[in-house]
Protein backbone atom coordinates (compact mmCIF):
# COMPACT_ATOMS: atom_id res chain seq x y z
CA UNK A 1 1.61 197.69 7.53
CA UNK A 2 1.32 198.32 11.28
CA UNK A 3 3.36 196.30 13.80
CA UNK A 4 1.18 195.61 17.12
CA UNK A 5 3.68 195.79 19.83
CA UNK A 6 4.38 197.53 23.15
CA UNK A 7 6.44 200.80 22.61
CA UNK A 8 7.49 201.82 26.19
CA UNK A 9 9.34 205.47 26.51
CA UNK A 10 12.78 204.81 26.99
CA UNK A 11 13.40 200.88 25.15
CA UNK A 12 12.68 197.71 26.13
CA UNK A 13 14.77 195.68 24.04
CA UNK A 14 12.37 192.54 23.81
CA UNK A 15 9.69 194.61 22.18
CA UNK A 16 11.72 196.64 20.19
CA UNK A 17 13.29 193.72 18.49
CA UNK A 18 9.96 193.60 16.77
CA UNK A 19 10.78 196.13 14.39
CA UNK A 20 14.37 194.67 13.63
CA UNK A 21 13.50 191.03 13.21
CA UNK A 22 9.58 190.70 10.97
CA UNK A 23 11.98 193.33 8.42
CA UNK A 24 14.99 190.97 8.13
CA UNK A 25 12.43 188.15 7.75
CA UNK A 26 10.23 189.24 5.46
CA UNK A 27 11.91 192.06 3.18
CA UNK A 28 8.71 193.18 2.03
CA UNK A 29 6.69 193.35 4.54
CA UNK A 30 5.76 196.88 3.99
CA UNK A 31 3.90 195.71 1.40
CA UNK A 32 1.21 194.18 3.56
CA UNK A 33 -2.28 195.34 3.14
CA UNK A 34 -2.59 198.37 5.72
CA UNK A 35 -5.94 196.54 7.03
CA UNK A 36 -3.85 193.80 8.28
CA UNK A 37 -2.04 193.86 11.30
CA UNK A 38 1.01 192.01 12.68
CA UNK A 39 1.34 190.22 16.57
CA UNK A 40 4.48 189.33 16.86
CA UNK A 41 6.95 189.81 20.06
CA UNK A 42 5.22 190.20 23.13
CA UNK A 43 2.54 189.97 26.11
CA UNK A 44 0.03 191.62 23.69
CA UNK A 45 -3.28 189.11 23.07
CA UNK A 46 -5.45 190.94 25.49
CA UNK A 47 -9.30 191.84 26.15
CA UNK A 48 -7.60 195.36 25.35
CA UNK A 49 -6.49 194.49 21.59
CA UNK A 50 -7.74 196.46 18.69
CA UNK A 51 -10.01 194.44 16.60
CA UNK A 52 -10.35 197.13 13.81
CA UNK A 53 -8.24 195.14 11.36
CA UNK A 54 -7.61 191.49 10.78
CA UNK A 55 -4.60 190.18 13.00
CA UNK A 56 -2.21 187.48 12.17
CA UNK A 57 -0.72 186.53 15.34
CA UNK A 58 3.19 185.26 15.41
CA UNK A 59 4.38 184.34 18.54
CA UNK A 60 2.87 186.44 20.43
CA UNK A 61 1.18 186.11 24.39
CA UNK A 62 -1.60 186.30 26.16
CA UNK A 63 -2.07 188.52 29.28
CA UNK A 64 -4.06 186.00 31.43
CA UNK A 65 -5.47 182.49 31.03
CA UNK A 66 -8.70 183.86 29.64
CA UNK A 67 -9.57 186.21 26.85
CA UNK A 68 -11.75 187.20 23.95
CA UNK A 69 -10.69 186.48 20.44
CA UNK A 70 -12.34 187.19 17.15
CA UNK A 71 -11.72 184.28 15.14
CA UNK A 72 -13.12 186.18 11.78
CA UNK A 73 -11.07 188.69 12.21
CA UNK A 74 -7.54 186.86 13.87
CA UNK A 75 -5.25 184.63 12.13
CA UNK A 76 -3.22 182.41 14.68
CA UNK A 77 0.07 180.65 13.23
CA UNK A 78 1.44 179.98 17.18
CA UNK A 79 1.74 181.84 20.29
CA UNK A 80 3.87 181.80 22.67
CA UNK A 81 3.24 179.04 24.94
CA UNK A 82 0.61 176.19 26.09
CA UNK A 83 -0.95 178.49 28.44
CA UNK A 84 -1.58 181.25 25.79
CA UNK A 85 -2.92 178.60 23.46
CA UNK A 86 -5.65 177.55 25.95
CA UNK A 87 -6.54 181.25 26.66
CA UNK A 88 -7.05 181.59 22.93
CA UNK A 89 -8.66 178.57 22.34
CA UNK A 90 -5.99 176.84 19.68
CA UNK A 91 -4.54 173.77 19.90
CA UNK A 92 -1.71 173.17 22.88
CA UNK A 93 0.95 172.59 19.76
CA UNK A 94 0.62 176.22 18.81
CA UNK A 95 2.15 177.01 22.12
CA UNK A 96 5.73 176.85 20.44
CA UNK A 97 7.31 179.67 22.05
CA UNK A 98 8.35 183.07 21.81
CA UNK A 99 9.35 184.69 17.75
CA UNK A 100 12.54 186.13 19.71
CA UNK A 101 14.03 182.96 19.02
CA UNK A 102 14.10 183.49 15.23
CA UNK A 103 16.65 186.36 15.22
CA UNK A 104 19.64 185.35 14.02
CA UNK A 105 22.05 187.52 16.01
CA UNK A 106 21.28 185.36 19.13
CA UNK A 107 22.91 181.89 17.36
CA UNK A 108 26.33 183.45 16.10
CA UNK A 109 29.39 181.77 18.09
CA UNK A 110 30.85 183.00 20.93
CA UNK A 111 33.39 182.16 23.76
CA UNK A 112 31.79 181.25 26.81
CA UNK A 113 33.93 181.96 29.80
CA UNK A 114 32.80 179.81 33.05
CA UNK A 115 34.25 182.54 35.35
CA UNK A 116 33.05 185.62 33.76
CA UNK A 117 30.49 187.31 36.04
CA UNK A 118 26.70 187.02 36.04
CA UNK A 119 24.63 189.25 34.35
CA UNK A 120 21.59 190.51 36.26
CA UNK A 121 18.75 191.88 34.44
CA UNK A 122 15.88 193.64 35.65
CA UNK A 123 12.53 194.41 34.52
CA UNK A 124 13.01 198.21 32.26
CA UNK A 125 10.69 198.91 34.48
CA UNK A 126 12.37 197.85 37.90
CA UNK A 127 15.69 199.54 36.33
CA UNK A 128 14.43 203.12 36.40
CA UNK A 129 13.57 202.89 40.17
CA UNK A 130 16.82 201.47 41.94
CA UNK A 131 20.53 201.87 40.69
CA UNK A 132 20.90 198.09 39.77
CA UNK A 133 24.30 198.53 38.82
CA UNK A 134 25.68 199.25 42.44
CA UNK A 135 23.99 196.38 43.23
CA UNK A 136 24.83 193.72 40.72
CA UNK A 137 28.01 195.17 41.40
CA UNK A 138 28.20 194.66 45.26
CA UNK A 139 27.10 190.97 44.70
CA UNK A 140 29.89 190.17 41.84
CA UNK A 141 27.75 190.52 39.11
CA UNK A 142 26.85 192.89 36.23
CA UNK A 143 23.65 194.90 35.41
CA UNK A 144 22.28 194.41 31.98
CA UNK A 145 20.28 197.65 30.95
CA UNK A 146 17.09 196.12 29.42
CA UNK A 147 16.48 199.36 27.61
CA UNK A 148 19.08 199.22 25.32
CA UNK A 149 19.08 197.92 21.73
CA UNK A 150 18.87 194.13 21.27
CA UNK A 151 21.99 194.41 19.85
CA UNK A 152 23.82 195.95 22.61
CA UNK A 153 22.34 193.47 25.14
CA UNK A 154 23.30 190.65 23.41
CA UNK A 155 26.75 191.61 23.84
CA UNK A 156 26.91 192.43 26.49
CA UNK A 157 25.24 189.15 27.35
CA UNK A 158 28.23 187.04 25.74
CA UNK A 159 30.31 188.74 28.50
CA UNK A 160 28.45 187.14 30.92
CA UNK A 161 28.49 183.28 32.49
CA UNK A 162 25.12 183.41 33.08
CA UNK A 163 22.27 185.25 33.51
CA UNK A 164 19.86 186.06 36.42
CA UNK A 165 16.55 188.06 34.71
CA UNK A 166 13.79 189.29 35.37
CA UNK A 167 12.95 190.42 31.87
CA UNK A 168 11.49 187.79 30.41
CA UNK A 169 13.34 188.18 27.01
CA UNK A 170 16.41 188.11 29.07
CA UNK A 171 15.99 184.50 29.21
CA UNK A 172 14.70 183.93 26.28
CA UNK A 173 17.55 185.13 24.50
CA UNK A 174 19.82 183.25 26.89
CA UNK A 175 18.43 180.27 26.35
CA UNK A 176 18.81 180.44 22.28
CA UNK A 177 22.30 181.60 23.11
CA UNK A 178 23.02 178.42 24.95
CA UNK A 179 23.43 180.62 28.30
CA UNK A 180 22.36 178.87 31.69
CA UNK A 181 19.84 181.55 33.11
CA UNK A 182 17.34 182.07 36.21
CA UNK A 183 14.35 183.78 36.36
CA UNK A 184 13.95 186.39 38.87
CA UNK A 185 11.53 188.79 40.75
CA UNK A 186 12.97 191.74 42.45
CA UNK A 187 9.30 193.80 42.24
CA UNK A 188 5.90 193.49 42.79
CA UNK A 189 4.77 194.04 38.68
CA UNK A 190 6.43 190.66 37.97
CA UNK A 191 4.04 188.95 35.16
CA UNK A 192 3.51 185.59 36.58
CA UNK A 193 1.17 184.21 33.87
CA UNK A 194 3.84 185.06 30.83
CA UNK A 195 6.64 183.41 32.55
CA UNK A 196 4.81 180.52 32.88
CA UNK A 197 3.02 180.44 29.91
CA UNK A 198 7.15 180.87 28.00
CA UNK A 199 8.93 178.04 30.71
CA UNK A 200 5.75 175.54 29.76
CA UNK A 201 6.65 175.81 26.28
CA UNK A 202 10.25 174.94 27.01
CA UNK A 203 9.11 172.22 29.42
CA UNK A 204 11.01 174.23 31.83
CA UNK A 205 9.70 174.45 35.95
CA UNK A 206 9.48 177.74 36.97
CA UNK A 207 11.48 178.53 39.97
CA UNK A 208 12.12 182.32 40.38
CA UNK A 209 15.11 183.44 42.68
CA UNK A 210 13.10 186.51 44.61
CA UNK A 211 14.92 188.75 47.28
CA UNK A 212 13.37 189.40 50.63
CA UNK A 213 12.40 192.84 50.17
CA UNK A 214 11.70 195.62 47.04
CA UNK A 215 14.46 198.15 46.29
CA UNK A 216 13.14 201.54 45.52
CA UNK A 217 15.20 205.30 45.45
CA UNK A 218 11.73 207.08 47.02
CA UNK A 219 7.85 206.26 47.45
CA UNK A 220 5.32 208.77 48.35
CA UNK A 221 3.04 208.25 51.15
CA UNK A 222 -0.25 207.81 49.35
CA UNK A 223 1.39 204.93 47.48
CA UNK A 224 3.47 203.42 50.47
CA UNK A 225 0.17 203.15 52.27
CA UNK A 226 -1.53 201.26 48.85
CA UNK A 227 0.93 198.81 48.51
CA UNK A 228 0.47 197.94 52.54
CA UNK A 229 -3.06 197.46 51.65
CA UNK A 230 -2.24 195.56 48.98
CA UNK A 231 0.00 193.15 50.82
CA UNK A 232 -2.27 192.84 53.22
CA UNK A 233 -4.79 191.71 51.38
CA UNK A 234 -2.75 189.18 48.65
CA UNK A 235 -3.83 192.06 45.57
CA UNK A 236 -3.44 190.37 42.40
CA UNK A 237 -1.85 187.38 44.43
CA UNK A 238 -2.14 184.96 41.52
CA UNK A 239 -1.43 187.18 38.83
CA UNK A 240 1.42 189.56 40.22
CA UNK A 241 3.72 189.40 43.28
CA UNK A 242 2.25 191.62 46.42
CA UNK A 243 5.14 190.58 48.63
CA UNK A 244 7.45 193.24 46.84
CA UNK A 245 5.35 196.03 46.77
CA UNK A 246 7.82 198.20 48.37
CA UNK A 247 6.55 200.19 51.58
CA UNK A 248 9.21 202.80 51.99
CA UNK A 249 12.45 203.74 50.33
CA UNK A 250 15.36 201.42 50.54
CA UNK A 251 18.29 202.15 53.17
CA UNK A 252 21.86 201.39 51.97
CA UNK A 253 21.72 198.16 54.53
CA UNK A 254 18.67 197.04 52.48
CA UNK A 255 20.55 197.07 49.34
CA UNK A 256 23.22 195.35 51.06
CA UNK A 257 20.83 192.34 52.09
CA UNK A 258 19.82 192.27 48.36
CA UNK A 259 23.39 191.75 46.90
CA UNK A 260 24.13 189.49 49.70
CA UNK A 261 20.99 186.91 48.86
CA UNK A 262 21.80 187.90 45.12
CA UNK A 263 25.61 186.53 45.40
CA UNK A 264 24.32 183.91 47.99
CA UNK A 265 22.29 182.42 44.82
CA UNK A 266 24.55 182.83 42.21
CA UNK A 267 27.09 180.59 43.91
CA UNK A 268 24.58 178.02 43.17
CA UNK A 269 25.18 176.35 39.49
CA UNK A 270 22.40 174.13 39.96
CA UNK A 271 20.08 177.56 39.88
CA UNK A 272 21.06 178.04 36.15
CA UNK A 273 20.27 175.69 33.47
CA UNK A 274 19.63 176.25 29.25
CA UNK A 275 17.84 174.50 26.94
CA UNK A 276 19.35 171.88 24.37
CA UNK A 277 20.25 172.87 21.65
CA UNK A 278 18.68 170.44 19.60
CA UNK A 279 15.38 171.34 20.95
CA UNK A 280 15.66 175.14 20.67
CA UNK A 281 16.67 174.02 16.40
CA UNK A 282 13.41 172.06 16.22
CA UNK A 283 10.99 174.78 17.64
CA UNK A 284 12.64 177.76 15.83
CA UNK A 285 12.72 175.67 12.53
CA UNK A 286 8.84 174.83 12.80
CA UNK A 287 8.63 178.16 13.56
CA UNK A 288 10.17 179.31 10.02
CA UNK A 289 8.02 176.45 8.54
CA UNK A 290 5.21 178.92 10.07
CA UNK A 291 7.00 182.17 8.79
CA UNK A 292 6.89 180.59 5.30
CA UNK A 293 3.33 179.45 5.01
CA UNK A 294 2.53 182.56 6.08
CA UNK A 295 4.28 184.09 3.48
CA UNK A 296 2.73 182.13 1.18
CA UNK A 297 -0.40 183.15 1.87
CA UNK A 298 -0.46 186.78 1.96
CA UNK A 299 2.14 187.08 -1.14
CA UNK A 300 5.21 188.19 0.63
CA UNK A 301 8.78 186.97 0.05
CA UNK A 302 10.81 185.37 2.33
CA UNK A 303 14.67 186.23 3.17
CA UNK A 304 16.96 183.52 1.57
CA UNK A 305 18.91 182.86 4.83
CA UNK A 306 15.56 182.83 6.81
CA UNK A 307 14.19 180.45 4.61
CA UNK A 308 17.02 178.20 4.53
CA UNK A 309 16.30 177.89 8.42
CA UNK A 310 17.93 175.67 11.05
CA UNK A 311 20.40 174.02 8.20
CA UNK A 312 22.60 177.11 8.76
CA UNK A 313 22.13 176.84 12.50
CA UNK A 314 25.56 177.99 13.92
CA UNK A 315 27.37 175.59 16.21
CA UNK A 316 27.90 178.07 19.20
CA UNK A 317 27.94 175.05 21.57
CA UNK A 318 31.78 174.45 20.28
CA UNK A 319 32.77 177.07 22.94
CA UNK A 320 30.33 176.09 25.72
CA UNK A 321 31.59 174.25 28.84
CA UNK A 322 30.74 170.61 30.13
CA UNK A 323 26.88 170.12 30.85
CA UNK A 324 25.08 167.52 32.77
CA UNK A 325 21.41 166.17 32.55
CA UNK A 326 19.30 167.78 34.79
CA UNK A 327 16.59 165.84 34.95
CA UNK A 328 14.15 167.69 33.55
CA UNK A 329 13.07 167.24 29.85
CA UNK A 330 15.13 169.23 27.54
CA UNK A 331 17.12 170.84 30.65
CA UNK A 332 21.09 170.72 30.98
CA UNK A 333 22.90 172.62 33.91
CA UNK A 334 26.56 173.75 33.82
CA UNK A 335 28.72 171.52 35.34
CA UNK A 336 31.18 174.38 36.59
CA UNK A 337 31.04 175.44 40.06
């Protein structure tokens, strides 16, 4: 039974949860037919996806607001938001969001601590081209390694009072987990159309905190000299962000300006908001409702706390600090300062 997901060379925790939570959800999904193939986690519904087998699709996204699908051979339960829905011409209520939030690890209780630093996570792939750590560090917050194991980042995101990510799965978990979170763009490869495609399903605005410059260690001429280009002429404008396309390698004062602007907009509360909890319990039960029909109909089982669904939801919001209404539907803000 294959899994269809992105396997990058040194983790990325959001796709590699893929092979932790369909198991724990399905204890027999091995049992699949191997010409049957599984979407689940992910920016993966592209004009580049294999059609060789049938696909059931759970959760996952598209790469841009237009593609190709095969409706003989694909089987869509929900993607992950309104604007993947359109590109794969279902209906708008199959945007429900992204599978992530069905893992169970991200609902048990924790103590949230008001002070406790930020956690800033980048991209995996912005992380192996700056030391991030220095400077989360020199603006009072703390890097979150996207690489490692979903496990390990969700601890280390209970440390945290909030969370600044790029990684879109960084705020995805955070909102499950009841954390306040912004997104952010700190390099040019930032994937506009999934963010937006993720926030619409939460009814969310998307309002990226982005520095005034790229951070990279070194850049080789050739390149430096493409990404000018690029800039110059808006390259993949709508898609990706040309602004950051870094130019030359980062002087200590530039990662200095970056932890500045970084602290600058973490003093702001107002920047970092979560979804209700109520509303994340509705999606992620229709969501199971999903996971069991499915089931159903290809003849697997279904875990018995999986299937039992939101009525074990843990309350995790016992620990969490005041809120107020943002405004926004289904948006609260901390009310700490």
């Amino acid at each position: 039974m294959p899994l269809v997901y992105c396997r990058t060379p040194h983790g990325n925790f959001g796709d590699d949860l893929n092979a932790i939570l369909w198991q724990s959800i399905f204890p027999d999904i091995e049992q699949l037919s191997t010409g049957i193939g599984i979407n689940g986690i992910g920016t993966i519904l592209s004009k580049k996806s294999s059609l060789m087998m049938r696909t059931v699709v759970l959760g996952s996204g598209a790469d841009r607001p237009n593609i190709e699908v095969n409706a003989k051979d694909s089987d869509i339960r929900w993607v992950r938001g309104p604007r993947s829905a359109r590109a794969v011409g279902v209906a708008p209520d199959l945007g429900l969001g992204d599978p992530a939030w069905l893992h169970a690890d991200l609902y048990m209780a924790f103590e949230h601590r008001a002070n406790a630093p930020i956690g800033l996570m980048p991209h995996h792939a912005s992380w192996e081209t700056y030391d991030w750590e220095k400077v989360a560090g020199d603006a009072g917050m703390i890097a979150i390694d996207p690489r490692m194991a979903p496990a390990q980042v969700i601890a280390r995101m209970r440390s945290c009072s909030r969370i600044l990510s790029e990684s879109l799965h960084g705020a995805v978990f955070a909102d499950a987990m009841g954390l306040p979170w912004a997104p952010a763009i700190l390099a040019h490869r930032f994937h506009r159309f999934k963010w937006e495609d993720w926030t619409a399903s939460i009814n969310r605005k998307f309002n990226p905190f982005m520095p005034d410059r790229a951070l990279v260690s070194e850049i080789g001429a050739a390149r430096a000299l493409k990404n000018r280009i690029a800039r110059a002429i808006a390259y993949q404008a709508s898609a990706r962000c040309p602004a950051m396309r870094a130019v030359r390698a980062a002087r200590p004062d530039d990662a200095e300006q970056v932890s500045a602007q970084l602290f600058a907009y973490g003093a702001g509360a107002s920047n970092f908001s979560h979804s209700r909890i109520e509303f994340v319990k509705a999606r992620r039960d229709r969501m199971l409702e999903i996971c069991a029909a499915f089931a159903k109909d290809y003849g697997l089982s279904m875990a018995s706390d999986a299937a039992a669904g939101s009525r074990q939801f843990p309350a995790n919001i016992r620990s969490r600090p005041k809120f107020e209404w943002a405004g926004e539907q289904n948006i609260v803000r901390p009310a700490f300062g």
